[in-house]
Protein backbone atom coordinates (compact mmCIF):
# COMPACT_ATOMS: atom_id res chain seq x y z
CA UNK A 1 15.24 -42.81 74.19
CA UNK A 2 17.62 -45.26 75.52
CA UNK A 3 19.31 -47.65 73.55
CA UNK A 4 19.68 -51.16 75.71
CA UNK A 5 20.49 -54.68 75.79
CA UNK A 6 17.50 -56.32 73.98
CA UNK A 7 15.56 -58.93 75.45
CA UNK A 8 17.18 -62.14 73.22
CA UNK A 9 20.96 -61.06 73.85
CA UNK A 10 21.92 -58.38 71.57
CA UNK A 11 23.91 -55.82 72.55
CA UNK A 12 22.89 -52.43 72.02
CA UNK A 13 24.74 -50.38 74.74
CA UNK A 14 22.81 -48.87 77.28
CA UNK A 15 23.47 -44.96 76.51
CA UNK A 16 20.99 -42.16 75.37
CA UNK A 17 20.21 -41.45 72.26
CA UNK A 18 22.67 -40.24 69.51
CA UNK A 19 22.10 -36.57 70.33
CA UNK A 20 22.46 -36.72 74.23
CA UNK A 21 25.32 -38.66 74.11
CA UNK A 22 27.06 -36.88 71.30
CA UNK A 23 26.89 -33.58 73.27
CA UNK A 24 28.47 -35.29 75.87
CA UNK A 25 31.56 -36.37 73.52
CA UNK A 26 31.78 -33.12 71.89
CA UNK A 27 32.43 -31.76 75.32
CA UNK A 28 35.70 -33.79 75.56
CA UNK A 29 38.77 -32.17 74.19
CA UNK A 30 40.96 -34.60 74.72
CA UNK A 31 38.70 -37.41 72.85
CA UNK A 32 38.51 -35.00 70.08
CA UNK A 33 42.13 -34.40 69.85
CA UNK A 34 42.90 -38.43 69.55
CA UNK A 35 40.20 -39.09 67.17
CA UNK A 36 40.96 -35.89 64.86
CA UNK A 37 44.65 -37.25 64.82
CA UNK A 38 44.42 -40.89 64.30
CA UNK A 39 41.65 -40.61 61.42
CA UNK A 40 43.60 -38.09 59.47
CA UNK A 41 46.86 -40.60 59.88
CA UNK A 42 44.58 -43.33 58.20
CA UNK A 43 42.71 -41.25 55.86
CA UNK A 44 45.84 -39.55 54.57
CA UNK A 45 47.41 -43.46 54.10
CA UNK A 46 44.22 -45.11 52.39
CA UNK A 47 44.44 -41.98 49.95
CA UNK A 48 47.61 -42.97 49.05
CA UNK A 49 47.20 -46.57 48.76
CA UNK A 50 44.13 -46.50 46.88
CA UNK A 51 45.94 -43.44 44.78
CA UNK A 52 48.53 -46.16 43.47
CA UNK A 53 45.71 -48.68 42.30
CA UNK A 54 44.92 -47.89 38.30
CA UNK A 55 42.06 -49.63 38.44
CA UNK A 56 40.67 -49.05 41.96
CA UNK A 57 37.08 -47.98 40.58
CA UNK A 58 36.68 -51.19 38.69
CA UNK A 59 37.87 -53.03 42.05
CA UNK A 60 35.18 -51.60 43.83
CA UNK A 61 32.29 -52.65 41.19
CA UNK A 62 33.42 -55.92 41.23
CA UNK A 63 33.72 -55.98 44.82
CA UNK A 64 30.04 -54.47 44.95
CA UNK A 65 28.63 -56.87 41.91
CA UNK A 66 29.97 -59.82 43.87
CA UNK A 67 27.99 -58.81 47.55
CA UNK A 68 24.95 -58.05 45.75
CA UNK A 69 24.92 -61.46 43.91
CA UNK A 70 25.44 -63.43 47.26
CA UNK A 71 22.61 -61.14 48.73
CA UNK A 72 20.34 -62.14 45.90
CA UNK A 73 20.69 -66.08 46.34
CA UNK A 74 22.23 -66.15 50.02
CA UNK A 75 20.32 -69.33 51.08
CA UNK A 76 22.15 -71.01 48.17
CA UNK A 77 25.54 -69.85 49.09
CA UNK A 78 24.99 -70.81 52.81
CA UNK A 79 23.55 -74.10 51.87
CA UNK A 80 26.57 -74.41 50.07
CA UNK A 81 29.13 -72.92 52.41
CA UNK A 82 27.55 -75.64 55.42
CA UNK A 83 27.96 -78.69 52.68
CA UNK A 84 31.19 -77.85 52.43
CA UNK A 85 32.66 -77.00 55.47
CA UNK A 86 30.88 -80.31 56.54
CA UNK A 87 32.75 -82.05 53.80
CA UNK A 88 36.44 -80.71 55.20
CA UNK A 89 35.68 -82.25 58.55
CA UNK A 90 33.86 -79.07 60.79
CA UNK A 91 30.85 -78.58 62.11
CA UNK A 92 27.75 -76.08 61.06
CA UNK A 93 25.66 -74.76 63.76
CA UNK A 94 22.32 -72.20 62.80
CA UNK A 95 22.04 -69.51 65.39
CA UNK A 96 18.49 -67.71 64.73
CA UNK A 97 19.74 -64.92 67.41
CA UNK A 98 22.27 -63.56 69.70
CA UNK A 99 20.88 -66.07 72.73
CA UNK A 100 21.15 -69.32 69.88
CA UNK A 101 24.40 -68.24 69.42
CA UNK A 102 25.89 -67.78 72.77
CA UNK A 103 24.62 -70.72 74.06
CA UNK A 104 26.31 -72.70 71.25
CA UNK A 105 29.74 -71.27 72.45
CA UNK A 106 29.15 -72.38 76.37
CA UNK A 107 28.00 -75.55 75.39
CA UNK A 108 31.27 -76.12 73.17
CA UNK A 109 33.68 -74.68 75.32
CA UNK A 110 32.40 -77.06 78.23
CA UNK A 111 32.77 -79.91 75.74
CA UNK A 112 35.99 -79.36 74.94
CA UNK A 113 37.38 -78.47 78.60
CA UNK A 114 36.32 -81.96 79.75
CA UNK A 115 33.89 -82.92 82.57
CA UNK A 116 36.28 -82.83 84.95
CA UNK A 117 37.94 -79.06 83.91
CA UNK A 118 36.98 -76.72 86.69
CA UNK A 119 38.53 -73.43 84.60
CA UNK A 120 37.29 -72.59 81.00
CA UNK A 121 39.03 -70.12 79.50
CA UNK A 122 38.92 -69.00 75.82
CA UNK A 123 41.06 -66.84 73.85
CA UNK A 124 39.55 -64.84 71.30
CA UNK A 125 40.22 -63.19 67.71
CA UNK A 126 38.96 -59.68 66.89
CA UNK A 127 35.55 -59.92 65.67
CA UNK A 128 32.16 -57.61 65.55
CA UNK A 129 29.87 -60.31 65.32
CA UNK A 130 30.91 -61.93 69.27
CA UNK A 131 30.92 -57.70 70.31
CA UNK A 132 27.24 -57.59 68.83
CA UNK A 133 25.65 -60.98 70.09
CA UNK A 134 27.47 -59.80 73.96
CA UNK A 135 29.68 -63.03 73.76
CA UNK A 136 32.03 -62.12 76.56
CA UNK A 137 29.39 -61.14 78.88
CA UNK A 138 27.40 -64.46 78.45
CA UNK A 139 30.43 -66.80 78.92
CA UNK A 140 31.69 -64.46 81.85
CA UNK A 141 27.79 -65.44 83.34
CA UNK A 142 28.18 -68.90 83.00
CA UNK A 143 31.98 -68.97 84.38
CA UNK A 144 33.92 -68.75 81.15
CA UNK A 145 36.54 -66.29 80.95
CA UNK A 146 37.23 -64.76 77.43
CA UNK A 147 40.76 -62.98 76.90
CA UNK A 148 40.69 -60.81 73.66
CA UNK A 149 43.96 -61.59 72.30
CA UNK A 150 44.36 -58.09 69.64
CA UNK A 151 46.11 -55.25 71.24
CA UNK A 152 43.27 -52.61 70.97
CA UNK A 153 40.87 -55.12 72.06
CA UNK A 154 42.83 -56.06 75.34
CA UNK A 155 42.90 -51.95 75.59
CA UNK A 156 39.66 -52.00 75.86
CA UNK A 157 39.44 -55.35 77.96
CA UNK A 158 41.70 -54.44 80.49
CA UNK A 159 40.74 -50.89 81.01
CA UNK A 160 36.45 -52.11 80.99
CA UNK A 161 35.86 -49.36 78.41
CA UNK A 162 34.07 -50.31 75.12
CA UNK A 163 35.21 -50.32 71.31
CA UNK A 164 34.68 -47.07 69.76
CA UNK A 165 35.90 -48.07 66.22
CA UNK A 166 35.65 -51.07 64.00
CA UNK A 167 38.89 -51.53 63.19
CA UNK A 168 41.16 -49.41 65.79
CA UNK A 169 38.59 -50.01 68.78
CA UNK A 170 40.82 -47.87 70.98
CA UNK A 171 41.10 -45.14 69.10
CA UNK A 172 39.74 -43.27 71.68
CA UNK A 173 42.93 -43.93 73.93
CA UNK A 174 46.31 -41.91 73.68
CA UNK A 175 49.89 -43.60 74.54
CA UNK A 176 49.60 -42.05 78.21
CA UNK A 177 46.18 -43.52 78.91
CA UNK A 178 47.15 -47.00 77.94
CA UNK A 179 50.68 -47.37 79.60
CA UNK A 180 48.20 -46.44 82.79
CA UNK A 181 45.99 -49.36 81.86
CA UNK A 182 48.80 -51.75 81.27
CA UNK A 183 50.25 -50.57 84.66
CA UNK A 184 47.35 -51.02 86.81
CA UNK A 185 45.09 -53.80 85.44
CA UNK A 186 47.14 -56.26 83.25
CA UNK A 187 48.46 -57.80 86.64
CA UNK A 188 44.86 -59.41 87.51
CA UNK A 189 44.19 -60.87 84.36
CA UNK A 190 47.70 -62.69 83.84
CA UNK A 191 51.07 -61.53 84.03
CA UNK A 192 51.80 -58.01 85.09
CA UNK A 193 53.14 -55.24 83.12
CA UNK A 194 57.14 -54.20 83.74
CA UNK A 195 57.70 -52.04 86.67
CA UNK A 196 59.61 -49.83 84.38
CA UNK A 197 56.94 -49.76 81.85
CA UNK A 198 57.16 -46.31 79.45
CA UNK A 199 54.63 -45.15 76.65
CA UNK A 200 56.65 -46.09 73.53
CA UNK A 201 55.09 -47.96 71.18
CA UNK A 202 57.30 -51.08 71.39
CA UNK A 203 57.60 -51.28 75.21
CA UNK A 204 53.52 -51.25 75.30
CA UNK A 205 53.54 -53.94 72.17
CA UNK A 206 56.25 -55.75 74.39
CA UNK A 207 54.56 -55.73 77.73
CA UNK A 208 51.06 -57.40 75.68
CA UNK A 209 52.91 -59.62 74.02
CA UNK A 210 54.74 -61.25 76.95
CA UNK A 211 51.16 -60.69 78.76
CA UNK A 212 49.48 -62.54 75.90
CA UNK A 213 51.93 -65.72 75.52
CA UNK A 214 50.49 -67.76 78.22
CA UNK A 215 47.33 -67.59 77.25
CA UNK A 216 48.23 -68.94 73.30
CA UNK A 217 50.36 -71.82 75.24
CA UNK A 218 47.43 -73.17 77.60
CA UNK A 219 43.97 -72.15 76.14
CA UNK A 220 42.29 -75.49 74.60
CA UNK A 221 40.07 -72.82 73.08
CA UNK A 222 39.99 -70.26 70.64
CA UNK A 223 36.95 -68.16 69.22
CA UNK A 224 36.66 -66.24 66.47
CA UNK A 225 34.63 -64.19 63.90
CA UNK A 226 34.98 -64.68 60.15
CA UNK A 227 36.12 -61.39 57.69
CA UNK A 228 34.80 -63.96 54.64
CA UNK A 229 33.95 -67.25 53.76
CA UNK A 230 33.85 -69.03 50.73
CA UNK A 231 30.78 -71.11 49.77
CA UNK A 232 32.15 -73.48 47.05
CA UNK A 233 35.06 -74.52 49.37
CA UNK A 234 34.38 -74.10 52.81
CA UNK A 235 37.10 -72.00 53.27
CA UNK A 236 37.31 -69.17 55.92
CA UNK A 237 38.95 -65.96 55.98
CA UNK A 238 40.24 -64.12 58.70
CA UNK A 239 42.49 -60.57 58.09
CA UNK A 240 44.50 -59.28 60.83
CA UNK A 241 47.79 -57.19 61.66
CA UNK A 242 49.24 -58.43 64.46
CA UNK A 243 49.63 -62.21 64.23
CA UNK A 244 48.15 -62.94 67.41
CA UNK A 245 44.73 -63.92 64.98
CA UNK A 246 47.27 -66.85 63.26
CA UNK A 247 48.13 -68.13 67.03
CA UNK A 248 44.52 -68.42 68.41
CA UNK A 249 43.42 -70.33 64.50
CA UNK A 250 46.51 -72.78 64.89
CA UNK A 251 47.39 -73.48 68.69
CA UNK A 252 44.44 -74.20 70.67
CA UNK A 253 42.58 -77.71 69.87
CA UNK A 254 38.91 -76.31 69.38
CA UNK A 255 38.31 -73.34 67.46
CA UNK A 256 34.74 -71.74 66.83
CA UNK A 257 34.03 -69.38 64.26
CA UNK A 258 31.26 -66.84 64.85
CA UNK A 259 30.01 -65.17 61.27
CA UNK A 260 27.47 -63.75 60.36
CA UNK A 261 25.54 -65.30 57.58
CA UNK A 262 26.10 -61.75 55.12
CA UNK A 263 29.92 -63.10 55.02
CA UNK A 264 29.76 -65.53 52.33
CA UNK A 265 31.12 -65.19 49.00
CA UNK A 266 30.12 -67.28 46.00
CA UNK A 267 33.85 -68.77 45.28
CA UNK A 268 37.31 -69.20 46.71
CA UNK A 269 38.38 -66.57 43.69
CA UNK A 270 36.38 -63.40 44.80
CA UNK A 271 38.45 -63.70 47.11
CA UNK A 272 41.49 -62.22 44.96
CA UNK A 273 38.77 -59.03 44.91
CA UNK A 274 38.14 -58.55 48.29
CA UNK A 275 41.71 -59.01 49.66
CA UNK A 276 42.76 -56.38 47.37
CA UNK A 277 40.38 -53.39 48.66
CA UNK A 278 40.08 -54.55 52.07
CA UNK A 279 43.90 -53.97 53.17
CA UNK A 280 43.87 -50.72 51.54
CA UNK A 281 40.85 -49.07 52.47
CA UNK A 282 41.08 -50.40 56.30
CA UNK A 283 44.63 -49.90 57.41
CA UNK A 284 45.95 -48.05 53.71
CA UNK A 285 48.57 -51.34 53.25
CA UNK A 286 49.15 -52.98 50.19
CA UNK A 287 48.30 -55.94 51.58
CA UNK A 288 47.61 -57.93 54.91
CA UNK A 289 49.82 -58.60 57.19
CA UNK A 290 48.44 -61.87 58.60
CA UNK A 291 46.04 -63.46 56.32
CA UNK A 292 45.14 -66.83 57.74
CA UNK A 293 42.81 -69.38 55.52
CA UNK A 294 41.46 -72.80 56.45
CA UNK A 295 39.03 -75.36 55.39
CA UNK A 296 38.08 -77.72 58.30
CA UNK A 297 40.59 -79.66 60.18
CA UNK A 298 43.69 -81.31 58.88
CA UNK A 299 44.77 -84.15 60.75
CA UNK A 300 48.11 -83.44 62.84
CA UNK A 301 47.68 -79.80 61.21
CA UNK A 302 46.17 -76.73 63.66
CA UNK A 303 42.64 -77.15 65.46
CA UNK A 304 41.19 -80.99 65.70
CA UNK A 305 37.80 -79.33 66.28
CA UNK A 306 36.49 -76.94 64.18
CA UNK A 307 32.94 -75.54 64.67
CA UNK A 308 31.23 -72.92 62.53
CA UNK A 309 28.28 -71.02 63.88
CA UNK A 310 26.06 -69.32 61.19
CA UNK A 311 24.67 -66.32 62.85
CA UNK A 312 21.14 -64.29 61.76
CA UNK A 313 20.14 -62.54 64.59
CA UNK A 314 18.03 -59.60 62.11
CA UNK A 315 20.04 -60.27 59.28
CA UNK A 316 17.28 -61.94 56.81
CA UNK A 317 14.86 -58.78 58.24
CA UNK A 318 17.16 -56.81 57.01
CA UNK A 319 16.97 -58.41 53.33
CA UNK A 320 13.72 -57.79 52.97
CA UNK A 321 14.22 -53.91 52.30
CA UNK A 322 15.51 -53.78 48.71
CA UNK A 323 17.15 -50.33 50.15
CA UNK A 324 18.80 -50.99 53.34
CA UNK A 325 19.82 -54.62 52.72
CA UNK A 326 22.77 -52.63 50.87
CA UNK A 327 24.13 -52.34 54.74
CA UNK A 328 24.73 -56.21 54.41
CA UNK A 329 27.61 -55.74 52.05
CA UNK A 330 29.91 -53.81 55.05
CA UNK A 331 33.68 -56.12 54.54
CA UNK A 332 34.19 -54.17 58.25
CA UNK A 333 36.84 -51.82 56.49
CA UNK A 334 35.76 -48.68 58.47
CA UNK A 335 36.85 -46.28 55.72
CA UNK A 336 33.42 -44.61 56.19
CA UNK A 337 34.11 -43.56 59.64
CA UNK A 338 37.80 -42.22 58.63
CA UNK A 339 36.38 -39.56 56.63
CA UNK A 340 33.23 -39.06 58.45
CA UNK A 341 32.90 -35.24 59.80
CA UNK A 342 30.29 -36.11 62.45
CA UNK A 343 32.21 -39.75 63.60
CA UNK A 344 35.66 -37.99 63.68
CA UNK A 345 33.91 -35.23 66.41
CA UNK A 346 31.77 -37.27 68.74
CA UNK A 347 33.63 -40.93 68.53
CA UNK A 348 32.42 -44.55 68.63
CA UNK A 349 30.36 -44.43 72.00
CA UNK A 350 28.07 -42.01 70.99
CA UNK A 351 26.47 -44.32 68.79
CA UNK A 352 25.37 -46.92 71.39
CA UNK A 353 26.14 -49.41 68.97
CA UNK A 354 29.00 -51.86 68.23
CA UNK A 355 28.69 -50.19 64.71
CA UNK A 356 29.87 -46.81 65.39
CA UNK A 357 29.95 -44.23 62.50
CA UNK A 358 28.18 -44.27 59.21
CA UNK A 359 27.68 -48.02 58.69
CA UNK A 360 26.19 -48.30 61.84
CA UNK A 361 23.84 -45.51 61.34
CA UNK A 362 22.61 -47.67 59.06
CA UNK A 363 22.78 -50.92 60.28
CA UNK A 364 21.91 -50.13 64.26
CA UNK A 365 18.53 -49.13 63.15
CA UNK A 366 17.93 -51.97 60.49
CA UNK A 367 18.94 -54.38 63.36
CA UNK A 368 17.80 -52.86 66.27
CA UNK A 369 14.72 -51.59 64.68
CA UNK A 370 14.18 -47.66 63.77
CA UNK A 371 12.02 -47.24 67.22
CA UNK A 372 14.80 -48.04 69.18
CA UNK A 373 17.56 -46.42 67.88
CA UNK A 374 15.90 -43.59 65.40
CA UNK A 375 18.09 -41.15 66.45
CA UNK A 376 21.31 -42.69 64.26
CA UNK A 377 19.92 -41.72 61.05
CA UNK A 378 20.04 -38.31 61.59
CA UNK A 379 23.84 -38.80 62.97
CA UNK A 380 25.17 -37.49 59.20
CA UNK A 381 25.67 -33.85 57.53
CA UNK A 382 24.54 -36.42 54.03
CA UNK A 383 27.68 -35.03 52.35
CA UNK A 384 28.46 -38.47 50.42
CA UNK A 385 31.83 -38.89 51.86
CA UNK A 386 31.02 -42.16 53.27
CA UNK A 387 29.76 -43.56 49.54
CA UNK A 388 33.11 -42.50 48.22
CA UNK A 389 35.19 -43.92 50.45
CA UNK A 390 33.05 -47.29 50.92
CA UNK A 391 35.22 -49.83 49.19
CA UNK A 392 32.07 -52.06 47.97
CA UNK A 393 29.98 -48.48 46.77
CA UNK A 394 27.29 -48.60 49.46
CA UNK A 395 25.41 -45.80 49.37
CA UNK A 396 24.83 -45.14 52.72
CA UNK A 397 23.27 -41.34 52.03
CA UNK A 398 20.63 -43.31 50.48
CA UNK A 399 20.23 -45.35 52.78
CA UNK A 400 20.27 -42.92 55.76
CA UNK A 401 17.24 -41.32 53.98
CA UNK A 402 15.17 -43.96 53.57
CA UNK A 403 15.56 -44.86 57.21
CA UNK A 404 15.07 -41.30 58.06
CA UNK A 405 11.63 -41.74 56.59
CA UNK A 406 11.15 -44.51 58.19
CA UNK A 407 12.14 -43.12 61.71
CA UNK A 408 9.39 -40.06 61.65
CA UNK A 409 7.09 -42.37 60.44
CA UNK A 410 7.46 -44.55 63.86
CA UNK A 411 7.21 -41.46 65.63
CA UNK A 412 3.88 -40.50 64.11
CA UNK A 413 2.72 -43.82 65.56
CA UNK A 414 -0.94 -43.89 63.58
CA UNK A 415 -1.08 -40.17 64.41
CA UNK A 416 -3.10 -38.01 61.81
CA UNK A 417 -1.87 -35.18 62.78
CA UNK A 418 1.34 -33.94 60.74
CA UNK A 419 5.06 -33.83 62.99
CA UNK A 420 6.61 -30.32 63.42
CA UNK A 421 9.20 -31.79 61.42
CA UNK A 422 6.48 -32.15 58.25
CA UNK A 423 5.26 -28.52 59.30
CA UNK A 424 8.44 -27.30 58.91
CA UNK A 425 8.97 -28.89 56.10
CA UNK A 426 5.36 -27.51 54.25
CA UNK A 427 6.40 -24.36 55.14
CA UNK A 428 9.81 -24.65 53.20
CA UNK A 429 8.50 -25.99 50.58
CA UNK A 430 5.74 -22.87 49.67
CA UNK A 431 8.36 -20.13 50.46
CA UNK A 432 10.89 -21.63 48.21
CA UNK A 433 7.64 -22.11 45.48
CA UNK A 434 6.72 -18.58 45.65
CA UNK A 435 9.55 -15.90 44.53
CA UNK A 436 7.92 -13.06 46.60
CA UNK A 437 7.89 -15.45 49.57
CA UNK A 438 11.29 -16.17 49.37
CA UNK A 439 12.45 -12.44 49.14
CA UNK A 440 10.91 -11.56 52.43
CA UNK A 441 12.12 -14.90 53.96
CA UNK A 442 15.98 -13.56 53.06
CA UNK A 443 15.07 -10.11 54.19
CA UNK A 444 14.20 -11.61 57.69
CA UNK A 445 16.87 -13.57 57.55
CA UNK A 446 19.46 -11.05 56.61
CA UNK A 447 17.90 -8.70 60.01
CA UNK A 448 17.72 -11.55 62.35
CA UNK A 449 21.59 -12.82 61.16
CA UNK A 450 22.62 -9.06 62.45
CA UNK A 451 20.82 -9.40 65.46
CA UNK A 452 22.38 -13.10 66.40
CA UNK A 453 25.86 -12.31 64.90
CA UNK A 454 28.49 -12.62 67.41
CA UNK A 455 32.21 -11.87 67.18
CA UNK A 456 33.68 -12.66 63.67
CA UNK A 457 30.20 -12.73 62.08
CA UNK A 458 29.60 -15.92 63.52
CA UNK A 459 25.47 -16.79 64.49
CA UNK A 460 25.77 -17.21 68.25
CA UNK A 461 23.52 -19.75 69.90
CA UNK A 462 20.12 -19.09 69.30
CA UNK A 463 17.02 -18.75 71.53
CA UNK A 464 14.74 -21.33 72.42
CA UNK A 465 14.25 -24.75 70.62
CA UNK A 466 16.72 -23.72 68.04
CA UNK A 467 19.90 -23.63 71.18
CA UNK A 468 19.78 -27.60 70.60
CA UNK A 469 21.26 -26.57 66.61
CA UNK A 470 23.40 -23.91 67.61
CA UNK A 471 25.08 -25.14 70.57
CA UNK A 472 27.38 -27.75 68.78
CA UNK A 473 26.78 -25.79 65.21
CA UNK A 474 28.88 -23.11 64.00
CA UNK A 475 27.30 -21.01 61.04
CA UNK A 476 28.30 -17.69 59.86
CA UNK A 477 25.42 -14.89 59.66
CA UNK A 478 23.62 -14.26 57.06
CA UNK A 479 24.86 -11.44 54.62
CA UNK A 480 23.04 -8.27 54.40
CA UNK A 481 21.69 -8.95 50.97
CA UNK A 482 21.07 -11.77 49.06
CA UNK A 483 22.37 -12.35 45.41
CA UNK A 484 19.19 -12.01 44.07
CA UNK A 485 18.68 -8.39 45.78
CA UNK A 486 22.47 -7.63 44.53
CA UNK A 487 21.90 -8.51 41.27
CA UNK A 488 18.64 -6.26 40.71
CA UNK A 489 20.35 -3.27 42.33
CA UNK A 490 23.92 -4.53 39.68
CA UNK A 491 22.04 -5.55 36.25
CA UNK A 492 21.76 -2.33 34.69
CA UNK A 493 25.71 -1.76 35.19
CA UNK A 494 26.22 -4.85 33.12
């Protein structure tokens, strides 16, 4: 199974399926080296910032009460929301799909360049819903050029890789690997990097700063995506860390807004909720560094042109199933993929997906549909981590199950006869029924642990159709008796 760019625009990147490709990553030392070191850095810091927080739990409930409210009546809200913003001066535009919505964007970038403007160019904010709808790549078709303004993104820009986290998408990238970037490809989109140009921190922040500046000056344009949006005042919300967000929402004179439609919030208050756990469970800061808010246009005040495009594209699918609609709640934190075992091993890419990591095990599928990217399901060991760490209490084990389900059911396609999975499955199910059963099944399992054992009582990789397990598993052997057996052979003693 390949997971590809579907036929109305969205952008499901073209790799294999979770298991293929996460081989591949697991193969890659160095990847595993920068991904094991930057998620324990943020994990360790959104411990301590949550840590400080008395009343973190009831944050999160509130958080959680307010998304599923807004899920419940969501054509209200974005009725709402469009009446509003309309009200303050912008412009609402529906986009049924990722197509809808990129062709909005062309058509208002012409507009504002002028008839006569031979060059469109666009600068752009950080934002997941443009990376899932393919919005570079369609103005790039039609002779737009898009610059992504935030220094990971331009990372990944420059060096034609793709984001393999939702909030650090270069995480993938140590301080070596972008100084060589900056050196060799900054040059042909703009200004070059120093000759002299070193790995430190500040001379790489330096180097895209002074890289970025021209752009802020002379793009008429600026595009961005939407962290929230409040319904009863039309106001928008967009987090960031670097302030380059607060110069492309204030310089250029058009700015469009790409959200999708799960981003509204009942009232300008819930805000106070949100900006409170988001900070700390994304970047483990007490608060945001750049928080930028606006409610249309202002004369003689930032953007004269302010367009807001209300983006579906398999969102209200998605609402239909009372289980997985709970995806729709994601505030983009990425705390689930901090203390995700599997996502800190294999990386972003592996998941084919914009949505790397747990949330987009869960939301891939729901979006893409489960017979196109089944395989992201099973991408979790189910140990809860995610749920604990999810700052609005999704459950995404649950949720992984029920799409799990939903996955070998696809698979069966009408099929009466039962998958090997199922057969496996029935087979557990009457050993572990059946006390003698289960005796002999640890008895064979205690032999064939001996015979597999390797080195250090580890099980080496097994024979057959169970290599696929072993080969990126490592399990100890079974011991030589079970507790039950010990404590027959022990009970009198006691």
């Amino acid at each position: 199974m390949t997971e590809d760019t579907d036929h109305d625009g969205r952008v499901w990147l073209g790799t294999p399926a979770f298991p293929e490709a996460a081989r591949t990553a697991l193969a890659d030392t160095r990847l595993r080296h920068n991904l094991r070191h930057a998620t324990t850095t943020i994990r360790t810091k959104r411990l301590d910032a949550t840590g400080e927080v008395p009343h973190w739990e009831e944050l999160r409930e509130a958080g959680a009460a307010i998304k599923r409210r807004t899920a419940r009546h969501l054509a209200h809200y974005l009725q709402q929301l469009e009446t509003s913003v309309t009200a303050a001066g912008g412009t609402v535009h529906w986009a049924a799909d990722a197509a809808d919505a990129n062709r909005i964007v062309e058509s208002l970038v012409r507009a504002a360049g002028g008839p006569h403007t031979e060059r469109h160019e666009v600068v752009k904010v950080k934002s997941m819903a443009t990376q899932e709808i393919g919005l570079n790549e369609a103005l790039a078709a039609a002779g737009i050029t898009a610059y992504e303004t935030d220094l990971a993104e331009l990372i990944v820009q420059l060096g034609e890789d793709r984001p393999s986290h939702i909030l650090v998408p270069a995480i993938h990238r140590n301080r070596a690997e972008i100084r060589e970037i900056f050196a060799e490809r900054m040059g042909e989109w703009g200004r070059a990097a120093p000759d002299d140009l070193t790995d430190e921190p500040k001379a790489l922040a330096e180097a895209a700063r002074l890289h970025l500046r021209e752009k802020f000056l002379t793009a008429r344009v600026a595009v961005s995506g939407a962290n929230f949006a409040a319904a009863d005042t039309g106001t928008i919300a967009v987090v960031e860390s670097e302030g380059n967000g607060r110069m492309c929402l204030t310089l250029p004179e058009t700015l469009i807004t790409v959200m999708g439609i799960e981003k509204v919030v009942p009232t300008f208050t819930d805000l106070e909720v949100f900006l409170q756990l988001l900070p700390r469970s994304s970047t483990g800061e007490r608060m945001n560094p750049y928080t930028s808010l606006w409610t249309g246009v202002t004369p003689g005040d930032g953007p004269r042109d302010f367009h807001l495009i209300l983006l579906d594209n398999g969102r209200t699918d998605v609402l239909k199933d009372t289980v997985g609609r709970q995806a729709l709640a994601c505030i983009r934190c990425s705390a689930c993929l901090n203390v995700c075992p599997v996502y800190e091993r294999t990386g972003g890419h592996a998941y084919g997906s914009v949505y790397p990591g747990p949330i987009g095990a869960v939301l891939t599928p729901q979006l893409a549909g489960v017979r196109r990217a089944g395989s992201l399901p099973f991408a979790s060991t189910l140990c809860g981590a995610c749920y604990e760490a999810c700052p609005v209490k999704i459950d995404i084990p649950e949720i992984l199950v029920h799409l799990r389900a939903k996955a070998v059911e696809a698979k069966r396609d009408g099929r009466a006869l039962p998958t090997p999975e199922a057969l496996a499955m029935k087979a557990a199910s009457t050993v572990l029924d059946s006390p003698m059963l289960l005796a002999v099944a640890q008895r064979a399992g205690a032999a064939g642990g001996r015979l597999l054992g390797g080195r250090g009582g580890r099980i080496r990789r097994l024979p057959g159709p169970l290599g696929g397990w072993s080969a990126t598993r490592d399990a100890p052997a079974p011991p030589r008796e079970s507790f039950r057996t010990w404590w027959r052979a022990h009970r009198e003693e006691r």
